[in-house]
N, C-alpha and C. Protein backbone atom coordinates (compact mmCIF):
# COMPACT_ATOMS: atom_id res chain seq x y z
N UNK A 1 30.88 -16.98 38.04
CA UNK A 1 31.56 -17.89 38.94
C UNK A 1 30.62 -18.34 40.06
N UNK A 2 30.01 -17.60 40.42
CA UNK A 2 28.87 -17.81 41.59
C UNK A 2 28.35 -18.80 41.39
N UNK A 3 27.30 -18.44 39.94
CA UNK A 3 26.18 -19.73 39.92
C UNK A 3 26.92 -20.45 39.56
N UNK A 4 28.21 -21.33 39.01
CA UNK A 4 29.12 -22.40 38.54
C UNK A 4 28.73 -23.16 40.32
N UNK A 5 29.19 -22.07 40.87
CA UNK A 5 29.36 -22.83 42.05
C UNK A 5 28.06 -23.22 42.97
N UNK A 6 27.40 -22.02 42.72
CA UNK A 6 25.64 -22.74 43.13
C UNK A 6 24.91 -23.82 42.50
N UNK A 7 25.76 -24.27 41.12
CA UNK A 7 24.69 -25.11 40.30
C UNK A 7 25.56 -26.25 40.95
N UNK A 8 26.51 -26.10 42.26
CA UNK A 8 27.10 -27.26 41.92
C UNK A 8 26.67 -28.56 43.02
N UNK A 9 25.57 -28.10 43.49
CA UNK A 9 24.49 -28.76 44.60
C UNK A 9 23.66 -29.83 44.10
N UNK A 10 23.33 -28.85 42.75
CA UNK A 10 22.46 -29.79 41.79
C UNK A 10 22.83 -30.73 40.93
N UNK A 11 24.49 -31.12 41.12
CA UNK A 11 25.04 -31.82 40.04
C UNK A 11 25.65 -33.56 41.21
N UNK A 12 25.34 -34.35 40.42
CA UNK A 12 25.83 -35.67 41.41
C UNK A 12 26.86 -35.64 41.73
N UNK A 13 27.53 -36.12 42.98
CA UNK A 13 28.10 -36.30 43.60
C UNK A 13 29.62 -36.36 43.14
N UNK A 14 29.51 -37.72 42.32
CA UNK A 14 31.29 -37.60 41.55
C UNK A 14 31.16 -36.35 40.67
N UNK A 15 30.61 -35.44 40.16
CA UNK A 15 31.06 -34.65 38.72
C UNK A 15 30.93 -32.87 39.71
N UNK A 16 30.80 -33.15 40.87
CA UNK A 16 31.08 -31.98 41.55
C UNK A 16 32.30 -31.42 42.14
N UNK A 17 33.35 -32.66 41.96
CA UNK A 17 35.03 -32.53 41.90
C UNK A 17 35.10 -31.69 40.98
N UNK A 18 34.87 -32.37 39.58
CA UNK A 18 35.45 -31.93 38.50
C UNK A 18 35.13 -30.13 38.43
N UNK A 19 33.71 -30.24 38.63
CA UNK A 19 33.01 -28.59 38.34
C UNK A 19 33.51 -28.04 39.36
N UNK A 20 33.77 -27.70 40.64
CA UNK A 20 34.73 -27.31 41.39
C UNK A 20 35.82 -26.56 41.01
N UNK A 21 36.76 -27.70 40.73
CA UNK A 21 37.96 -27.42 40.05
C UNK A 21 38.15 -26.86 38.89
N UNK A 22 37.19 -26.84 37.92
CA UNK A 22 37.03 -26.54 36.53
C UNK A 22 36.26 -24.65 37.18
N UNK A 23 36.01 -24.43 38.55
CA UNK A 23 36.08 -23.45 38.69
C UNK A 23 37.51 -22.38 39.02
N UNK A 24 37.80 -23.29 40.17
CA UNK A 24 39.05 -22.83 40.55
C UNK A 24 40.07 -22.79 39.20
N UNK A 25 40.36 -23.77 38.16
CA UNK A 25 40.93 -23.43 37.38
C UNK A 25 40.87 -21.81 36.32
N UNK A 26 39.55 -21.63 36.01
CA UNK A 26 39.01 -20.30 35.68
C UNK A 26 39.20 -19.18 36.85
N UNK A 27 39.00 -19.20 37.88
CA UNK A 27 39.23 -18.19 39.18
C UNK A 27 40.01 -18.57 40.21
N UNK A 28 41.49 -18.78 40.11
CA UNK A 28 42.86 -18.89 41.31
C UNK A 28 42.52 -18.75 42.53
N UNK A 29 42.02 -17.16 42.12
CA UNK A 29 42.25 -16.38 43.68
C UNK A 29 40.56 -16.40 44.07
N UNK A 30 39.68 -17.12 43.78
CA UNK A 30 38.61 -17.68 44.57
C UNK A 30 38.64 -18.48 45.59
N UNK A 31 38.15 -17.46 46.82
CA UNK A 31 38.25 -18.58 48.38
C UNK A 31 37.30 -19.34 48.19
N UNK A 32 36.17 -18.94 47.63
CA UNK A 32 34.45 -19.71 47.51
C UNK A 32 35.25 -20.74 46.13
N UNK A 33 35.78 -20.66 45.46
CA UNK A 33 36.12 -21.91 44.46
C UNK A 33 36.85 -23.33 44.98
N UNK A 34 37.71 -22.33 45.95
CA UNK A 34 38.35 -23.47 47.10
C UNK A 34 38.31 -23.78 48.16
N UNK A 35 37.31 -23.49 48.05
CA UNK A 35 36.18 -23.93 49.72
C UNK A 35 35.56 -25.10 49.03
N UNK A 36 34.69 -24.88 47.54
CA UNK A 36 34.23 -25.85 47.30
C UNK A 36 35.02 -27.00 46.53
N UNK A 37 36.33 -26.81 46.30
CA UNK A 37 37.22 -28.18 46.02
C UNK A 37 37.30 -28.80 47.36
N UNK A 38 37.99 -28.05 48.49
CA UNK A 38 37.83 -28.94 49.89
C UNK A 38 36.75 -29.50 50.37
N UNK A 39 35.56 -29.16 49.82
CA UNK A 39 34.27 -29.38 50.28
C UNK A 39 34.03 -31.02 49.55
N UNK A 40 34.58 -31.14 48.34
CA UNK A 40 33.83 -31.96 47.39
C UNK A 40 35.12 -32.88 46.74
N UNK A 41 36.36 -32.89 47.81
CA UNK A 41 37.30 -33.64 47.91
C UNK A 41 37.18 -35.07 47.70
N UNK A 42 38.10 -35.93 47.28
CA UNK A 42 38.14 -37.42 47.30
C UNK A 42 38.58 -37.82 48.06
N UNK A 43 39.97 -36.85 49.08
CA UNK A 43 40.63 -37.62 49.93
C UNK A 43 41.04 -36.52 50.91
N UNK A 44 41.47 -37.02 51.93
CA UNK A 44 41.77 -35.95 53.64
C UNK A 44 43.05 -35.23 53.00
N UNK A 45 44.01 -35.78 52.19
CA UNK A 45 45.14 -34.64 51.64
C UNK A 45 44.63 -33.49 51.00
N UNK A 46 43.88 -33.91 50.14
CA UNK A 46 43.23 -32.96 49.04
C UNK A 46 42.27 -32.33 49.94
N UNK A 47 41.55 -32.49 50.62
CA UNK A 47 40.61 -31.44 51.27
C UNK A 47 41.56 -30.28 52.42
N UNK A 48 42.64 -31.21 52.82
CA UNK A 48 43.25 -30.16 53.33
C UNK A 48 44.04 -29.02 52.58
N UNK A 49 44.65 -30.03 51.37
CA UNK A 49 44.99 -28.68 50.54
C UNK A 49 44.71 -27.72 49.78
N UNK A 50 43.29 -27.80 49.61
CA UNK A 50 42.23 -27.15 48.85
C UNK A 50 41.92 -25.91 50.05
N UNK A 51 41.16 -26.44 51.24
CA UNK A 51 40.84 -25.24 52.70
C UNK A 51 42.26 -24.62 52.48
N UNK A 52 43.76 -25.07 52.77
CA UNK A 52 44.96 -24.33 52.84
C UNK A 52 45.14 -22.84 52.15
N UNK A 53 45.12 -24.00 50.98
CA UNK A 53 45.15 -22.79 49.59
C UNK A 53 43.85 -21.48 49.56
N UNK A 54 43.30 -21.50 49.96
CA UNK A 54 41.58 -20.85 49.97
C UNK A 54 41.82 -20.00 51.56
N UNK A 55 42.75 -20.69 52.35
CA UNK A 55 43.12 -19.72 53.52
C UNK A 55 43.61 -18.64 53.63
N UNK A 56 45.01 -19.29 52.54
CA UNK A 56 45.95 -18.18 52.30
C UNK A 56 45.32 -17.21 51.40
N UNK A 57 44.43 -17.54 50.37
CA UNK A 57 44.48 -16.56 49.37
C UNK A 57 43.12 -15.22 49.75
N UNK A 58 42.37 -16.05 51.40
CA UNK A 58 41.40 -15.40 52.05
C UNK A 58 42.64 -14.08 53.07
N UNK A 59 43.52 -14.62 53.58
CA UNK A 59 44.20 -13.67 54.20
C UNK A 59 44.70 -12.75 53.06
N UNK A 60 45.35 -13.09 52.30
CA UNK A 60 45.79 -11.66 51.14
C UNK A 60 44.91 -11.15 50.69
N UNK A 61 43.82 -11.41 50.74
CA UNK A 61 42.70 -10.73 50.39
C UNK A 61 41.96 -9.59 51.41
N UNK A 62 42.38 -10.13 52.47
CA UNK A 62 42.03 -9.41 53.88
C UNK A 62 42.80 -8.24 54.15
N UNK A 63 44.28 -8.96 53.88
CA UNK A 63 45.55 -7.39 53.69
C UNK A 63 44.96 -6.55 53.28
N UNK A 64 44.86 -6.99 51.71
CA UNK A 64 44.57 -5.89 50.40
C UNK A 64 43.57 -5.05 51.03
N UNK A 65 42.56 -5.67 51.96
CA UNK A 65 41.62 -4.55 52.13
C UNK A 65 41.52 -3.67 53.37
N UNK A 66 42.80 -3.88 53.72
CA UNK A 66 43.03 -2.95 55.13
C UNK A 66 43.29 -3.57 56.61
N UNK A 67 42.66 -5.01 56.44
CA UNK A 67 42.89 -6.18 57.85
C UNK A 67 43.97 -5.91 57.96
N UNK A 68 44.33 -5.87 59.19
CA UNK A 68 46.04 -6.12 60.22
C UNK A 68 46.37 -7.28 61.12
N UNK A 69 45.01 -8.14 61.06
CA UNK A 69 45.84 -9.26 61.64
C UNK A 69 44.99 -9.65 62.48
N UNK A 70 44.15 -8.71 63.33
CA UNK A 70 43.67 -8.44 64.22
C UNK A 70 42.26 -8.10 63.95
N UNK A 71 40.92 -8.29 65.23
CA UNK A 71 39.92 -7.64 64.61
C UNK A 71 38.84 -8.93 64.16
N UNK A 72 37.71 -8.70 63.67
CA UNK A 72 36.64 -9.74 63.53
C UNK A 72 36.43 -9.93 61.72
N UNK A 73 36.69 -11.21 61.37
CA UNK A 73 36.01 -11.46 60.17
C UNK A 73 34.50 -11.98 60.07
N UNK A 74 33.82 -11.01 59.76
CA UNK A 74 32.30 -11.45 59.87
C UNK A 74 32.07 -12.17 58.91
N UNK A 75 31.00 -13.01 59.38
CA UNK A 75 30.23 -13.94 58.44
C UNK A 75 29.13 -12.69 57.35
N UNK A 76 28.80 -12.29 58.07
CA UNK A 76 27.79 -11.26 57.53
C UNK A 76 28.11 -10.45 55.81
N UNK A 77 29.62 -10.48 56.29
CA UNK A 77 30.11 -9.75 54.96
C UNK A 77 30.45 -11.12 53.88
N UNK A 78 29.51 -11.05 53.04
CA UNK A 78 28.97 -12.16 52.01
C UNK A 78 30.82 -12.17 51.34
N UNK A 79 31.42 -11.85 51.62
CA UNK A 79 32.97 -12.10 50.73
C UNK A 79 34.08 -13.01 51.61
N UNK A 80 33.50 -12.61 52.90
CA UNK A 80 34.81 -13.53 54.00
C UNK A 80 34.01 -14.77 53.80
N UNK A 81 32.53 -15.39 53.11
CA UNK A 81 32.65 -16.67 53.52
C UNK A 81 33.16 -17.22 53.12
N UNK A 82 33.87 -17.73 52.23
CA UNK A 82 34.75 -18.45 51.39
C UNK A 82 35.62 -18.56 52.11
N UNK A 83 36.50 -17.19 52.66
CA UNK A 83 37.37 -17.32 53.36
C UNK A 83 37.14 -18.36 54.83
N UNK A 84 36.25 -17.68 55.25
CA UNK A 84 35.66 -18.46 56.37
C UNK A 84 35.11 -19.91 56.85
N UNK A 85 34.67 -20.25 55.43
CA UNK A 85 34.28 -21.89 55.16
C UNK A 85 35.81 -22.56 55.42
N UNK A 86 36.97 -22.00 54.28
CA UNK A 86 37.89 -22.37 54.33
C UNK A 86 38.23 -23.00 55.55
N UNK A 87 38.69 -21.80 56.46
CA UNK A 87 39.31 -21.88 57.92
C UNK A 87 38.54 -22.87 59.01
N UNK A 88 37.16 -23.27 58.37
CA UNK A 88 35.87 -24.10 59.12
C UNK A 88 37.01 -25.48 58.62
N UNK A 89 36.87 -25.57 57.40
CA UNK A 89 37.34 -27.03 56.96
C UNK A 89 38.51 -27.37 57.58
N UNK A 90 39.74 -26.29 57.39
CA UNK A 90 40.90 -26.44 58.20
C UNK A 90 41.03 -27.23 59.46
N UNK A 91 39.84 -26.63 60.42
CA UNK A 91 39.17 -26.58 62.01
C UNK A 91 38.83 -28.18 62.18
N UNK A 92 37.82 -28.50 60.98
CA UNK A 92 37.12 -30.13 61.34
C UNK A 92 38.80 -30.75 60.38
């Protein structure tokens, strides 16, 4: 899933929707899959609902691992970025 999504820099512009999504379709509960649908959006609905979806599924992910709500999500920890890009896109 990673490199799907790293190769997806190297791929033009329109066909980086599709590979995106053709990730997220293979991995749901990927924040990094739906970071990069909001990222590589066609339109301000769809980018917002792509960050949304990638928010929520970054907070249940945060539960599961002991977060309360409260407290620092680091960048550092290579798993919140997804989550974290998300909540960036939300932001702009």
């Amino acid at each position: 899933m990673h490199t799907a999504l790293a190769a997806l820099a190297a791929l033009p512009y329109a066909e980086r929707h599709a590979a995106a999504a053709a990730v997220v379709a293979a991995h749901p509960r990927s924040m990094f899959g739906w970071c990069a649908v909001g990222d590589n959006a066609t339109g301000t609905v769809e980018r917002y609902a792509a960050y949304r979806v990638g928010y929520h599924r970054g907070l249940d992910a945060l539960r599961a691992s002991g977060w309360r709500g409260s407290g620092y999500v680091r960048w550092a920890d290579e798993p919140n970025r997804g989550f974290l890009g998300c909540l960036h896109g939300l932001r702009a």
